[in-house]
Protein backbone atom coordinates (compact mmCIF):
# COMPACT_ATOMS: atom_id res chain seq x y z
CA UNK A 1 85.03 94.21 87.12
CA UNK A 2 87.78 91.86 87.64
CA UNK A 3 91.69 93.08 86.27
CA UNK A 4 92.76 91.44 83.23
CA UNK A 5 96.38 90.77 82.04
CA UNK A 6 97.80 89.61 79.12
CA UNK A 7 101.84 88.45 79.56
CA UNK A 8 103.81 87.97 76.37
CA UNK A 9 107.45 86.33 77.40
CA UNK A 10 109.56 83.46 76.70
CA UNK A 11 111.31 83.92 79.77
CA UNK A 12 110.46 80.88 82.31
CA UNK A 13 111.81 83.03 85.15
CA UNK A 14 110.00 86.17 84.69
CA UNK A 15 106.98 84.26 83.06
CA UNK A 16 107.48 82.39 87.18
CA UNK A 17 108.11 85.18 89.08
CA UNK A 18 105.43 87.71 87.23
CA UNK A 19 102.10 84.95 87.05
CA UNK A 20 102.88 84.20 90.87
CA UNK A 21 102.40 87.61 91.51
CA UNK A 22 98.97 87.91 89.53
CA UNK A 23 97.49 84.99 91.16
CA UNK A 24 98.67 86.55 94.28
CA UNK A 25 96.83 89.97 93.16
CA UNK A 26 94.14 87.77 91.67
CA UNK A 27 94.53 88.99 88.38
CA UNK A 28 92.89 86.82 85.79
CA UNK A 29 95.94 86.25 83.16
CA UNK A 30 96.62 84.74 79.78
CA UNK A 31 100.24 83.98 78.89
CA UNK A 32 101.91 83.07 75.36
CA UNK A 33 105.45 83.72 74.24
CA UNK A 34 103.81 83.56 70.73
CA UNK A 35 103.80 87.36 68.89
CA UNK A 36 101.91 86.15 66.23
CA UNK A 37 98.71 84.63 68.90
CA UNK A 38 99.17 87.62 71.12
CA UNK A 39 98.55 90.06 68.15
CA UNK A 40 95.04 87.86 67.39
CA UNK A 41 94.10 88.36 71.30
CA UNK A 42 94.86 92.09 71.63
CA UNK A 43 92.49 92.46 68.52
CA UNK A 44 88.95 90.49 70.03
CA UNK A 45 90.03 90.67 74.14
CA UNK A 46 90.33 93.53 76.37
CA UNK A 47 93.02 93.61 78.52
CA UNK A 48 93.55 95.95 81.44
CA UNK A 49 97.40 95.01 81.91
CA UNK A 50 99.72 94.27 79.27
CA UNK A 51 103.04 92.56 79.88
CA UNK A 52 105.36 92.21 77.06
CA UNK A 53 109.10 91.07 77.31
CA UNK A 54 111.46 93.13 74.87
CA UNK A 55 113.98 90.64 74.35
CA UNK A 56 112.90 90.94 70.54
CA UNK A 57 112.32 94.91 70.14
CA UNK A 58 110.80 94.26 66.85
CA UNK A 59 108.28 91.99 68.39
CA UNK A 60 107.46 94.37 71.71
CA UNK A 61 106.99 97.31 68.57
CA UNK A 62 104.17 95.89 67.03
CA UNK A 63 102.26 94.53 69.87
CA UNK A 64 102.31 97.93 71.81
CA UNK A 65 101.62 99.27 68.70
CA UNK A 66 98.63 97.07 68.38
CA UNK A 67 97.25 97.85 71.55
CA UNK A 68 97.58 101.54 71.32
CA UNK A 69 95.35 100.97 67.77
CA UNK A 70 92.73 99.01 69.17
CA UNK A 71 89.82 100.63 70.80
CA UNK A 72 89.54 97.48 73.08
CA UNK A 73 93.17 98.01 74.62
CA UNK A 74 94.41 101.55 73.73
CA UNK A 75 94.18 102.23 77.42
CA UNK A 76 95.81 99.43 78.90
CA UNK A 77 98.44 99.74 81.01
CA UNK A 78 101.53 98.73 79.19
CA UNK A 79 104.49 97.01 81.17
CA UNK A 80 107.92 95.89 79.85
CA UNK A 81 110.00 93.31 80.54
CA UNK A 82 114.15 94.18 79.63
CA UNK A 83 117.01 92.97 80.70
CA UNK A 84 118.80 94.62 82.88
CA UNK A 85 118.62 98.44 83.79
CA UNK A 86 120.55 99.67 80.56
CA UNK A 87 116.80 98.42 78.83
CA UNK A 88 114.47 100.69 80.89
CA UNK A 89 114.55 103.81 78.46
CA UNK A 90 113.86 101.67 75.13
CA UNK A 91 111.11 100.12 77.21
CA UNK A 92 109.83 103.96 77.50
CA UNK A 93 110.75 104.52 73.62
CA UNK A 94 108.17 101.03 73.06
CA UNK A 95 105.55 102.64 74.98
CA UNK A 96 105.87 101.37 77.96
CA UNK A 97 103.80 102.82 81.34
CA UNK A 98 106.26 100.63 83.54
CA UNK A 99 109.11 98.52 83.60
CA UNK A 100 110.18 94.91 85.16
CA UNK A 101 113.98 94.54 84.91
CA UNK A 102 115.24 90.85 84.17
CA UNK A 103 115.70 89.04 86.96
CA UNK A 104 112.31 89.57 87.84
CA UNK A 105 112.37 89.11 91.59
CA UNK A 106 109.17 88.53 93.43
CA UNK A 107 108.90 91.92 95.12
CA UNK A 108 109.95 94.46 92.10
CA UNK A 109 107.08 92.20 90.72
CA UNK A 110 104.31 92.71 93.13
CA UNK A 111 105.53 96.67 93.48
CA UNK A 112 105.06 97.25 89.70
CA UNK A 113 101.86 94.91 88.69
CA UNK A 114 100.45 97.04 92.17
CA UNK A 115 101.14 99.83 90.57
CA UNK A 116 100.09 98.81 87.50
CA UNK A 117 96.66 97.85 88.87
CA UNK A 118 96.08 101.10 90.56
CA UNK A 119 97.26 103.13 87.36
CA UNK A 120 93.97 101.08 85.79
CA UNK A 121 91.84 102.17 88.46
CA UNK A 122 92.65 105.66 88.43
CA UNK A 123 91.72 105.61 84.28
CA UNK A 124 88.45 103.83 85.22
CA UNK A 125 85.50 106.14 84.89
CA UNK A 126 84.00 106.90 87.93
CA UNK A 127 80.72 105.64 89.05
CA UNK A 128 78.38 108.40 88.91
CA UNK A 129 75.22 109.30 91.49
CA UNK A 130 72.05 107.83 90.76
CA UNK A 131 69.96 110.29 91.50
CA UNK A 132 70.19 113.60 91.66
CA UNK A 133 71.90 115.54 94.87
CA UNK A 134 69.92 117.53 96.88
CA UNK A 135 69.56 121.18 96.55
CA UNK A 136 68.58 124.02 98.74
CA UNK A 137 65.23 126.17 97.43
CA UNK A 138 66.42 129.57 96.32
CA UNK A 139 64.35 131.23 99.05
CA UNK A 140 64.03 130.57 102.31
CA UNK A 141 60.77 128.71 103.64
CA UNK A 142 59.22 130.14 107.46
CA UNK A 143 57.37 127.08 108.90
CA UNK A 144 56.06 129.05 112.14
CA UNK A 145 54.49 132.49 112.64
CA UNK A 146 57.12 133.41 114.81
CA UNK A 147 58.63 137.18 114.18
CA UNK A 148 61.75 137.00 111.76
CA UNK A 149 64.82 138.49 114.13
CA UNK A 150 67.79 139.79 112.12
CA UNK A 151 71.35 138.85 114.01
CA UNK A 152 74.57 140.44 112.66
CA UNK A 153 76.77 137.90 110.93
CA UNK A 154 80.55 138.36 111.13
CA UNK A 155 81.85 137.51 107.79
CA UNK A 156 85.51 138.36 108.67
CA UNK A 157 87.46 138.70 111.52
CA UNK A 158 87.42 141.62 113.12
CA UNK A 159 90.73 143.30 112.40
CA UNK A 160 93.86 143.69 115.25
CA UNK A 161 93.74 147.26 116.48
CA UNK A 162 96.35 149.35 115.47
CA UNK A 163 99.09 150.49 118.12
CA UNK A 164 101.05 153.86 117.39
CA UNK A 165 104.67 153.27 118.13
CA UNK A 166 106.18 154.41 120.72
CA UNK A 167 107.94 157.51 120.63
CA UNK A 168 112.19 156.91 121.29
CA UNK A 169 113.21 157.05 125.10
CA UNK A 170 114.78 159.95 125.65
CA UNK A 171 118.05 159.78 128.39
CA UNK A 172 117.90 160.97 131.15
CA UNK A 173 121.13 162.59 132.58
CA UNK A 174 121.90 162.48 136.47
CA UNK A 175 124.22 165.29 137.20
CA UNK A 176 125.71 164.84 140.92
């Protein structure tokens, strides 16, 4: 199943640098800088990344908020956009998973949506065996006649041998 993204920012820079990225990644995206439409989306879509700038903390509140509610997009991957590094730990307070730091540049992008992506494969549920493993039968099965010949098995290593120490030297004195 394809990744899904839905990016919430005003920002033509970041909105520029970050969908550049996801077409790169081909991630399938939706963008708004609308709170009000992005609120309507989060409740009917799923999305496995969400990108929200916090310019407006009030604004980035209730749409993580949102997400974490709905059982389409509680698990989605949650990734804000602040300005500057003095924003990252509010970004954490919001809920975020991950951070972009305004100016987006191409490459914190692609390290972070990359990471991002991976975080939502990890959380995927893994595809489970279709049929059952084999198993070995509980005893063991002779298929010729032949006489049954029992062979010692080592299960350990045989221990070192054990070496007495040497008694101390005693000097020897040359008188002339």
């Amino acid at each position: 199943m394809a990744t899904r993204a839905f990016l919430l920012c005003g920002d033509e820079k970041a909105v520029q640098a970050v969908t550049q990225i996801l077409d790169e990644l081909e991630v399938s995206f939706e963008h708004s800088s609308e709170p009000a439409f992005s609120l309507k989306r989060l409740a009917t879509q799923r999305f496995d990344l969400l990108i929200v700038d916090c310019d407006n903390a009030q604004n980035a509140t209730q749409v993580f908020n949102s997400a974490r509610a709905s059982n389409l997009n509680k698990t989605s991957i949650a990734i804000a956009i602040v300005e500057g590094k003095a924003g990252v730990p509010n970004a954490f307070r919001l809920g975020a998973s991950l951070v972009l730091t305004k100016p987006v540049s191409l490459e914190q992008a692609r390290n972070t949506l990359r990471t991002g992506i991976g975080m939502t494969r990890k959380d995927a549920p893994e595809a489970k065996p279709s049929t059952p493993a084999a198993t070995l039968p509980a005893t063991p099965v002779q298929t010729t006649n032949a006489p049954t010949i029992a062979v010692p098995v080592a299960t350990q290593p045989p221990a070192p041998p054990v070496v007495a120490p040497r008694p101390p030297a005693i000097p020897t004195v040359l008188t002339p």
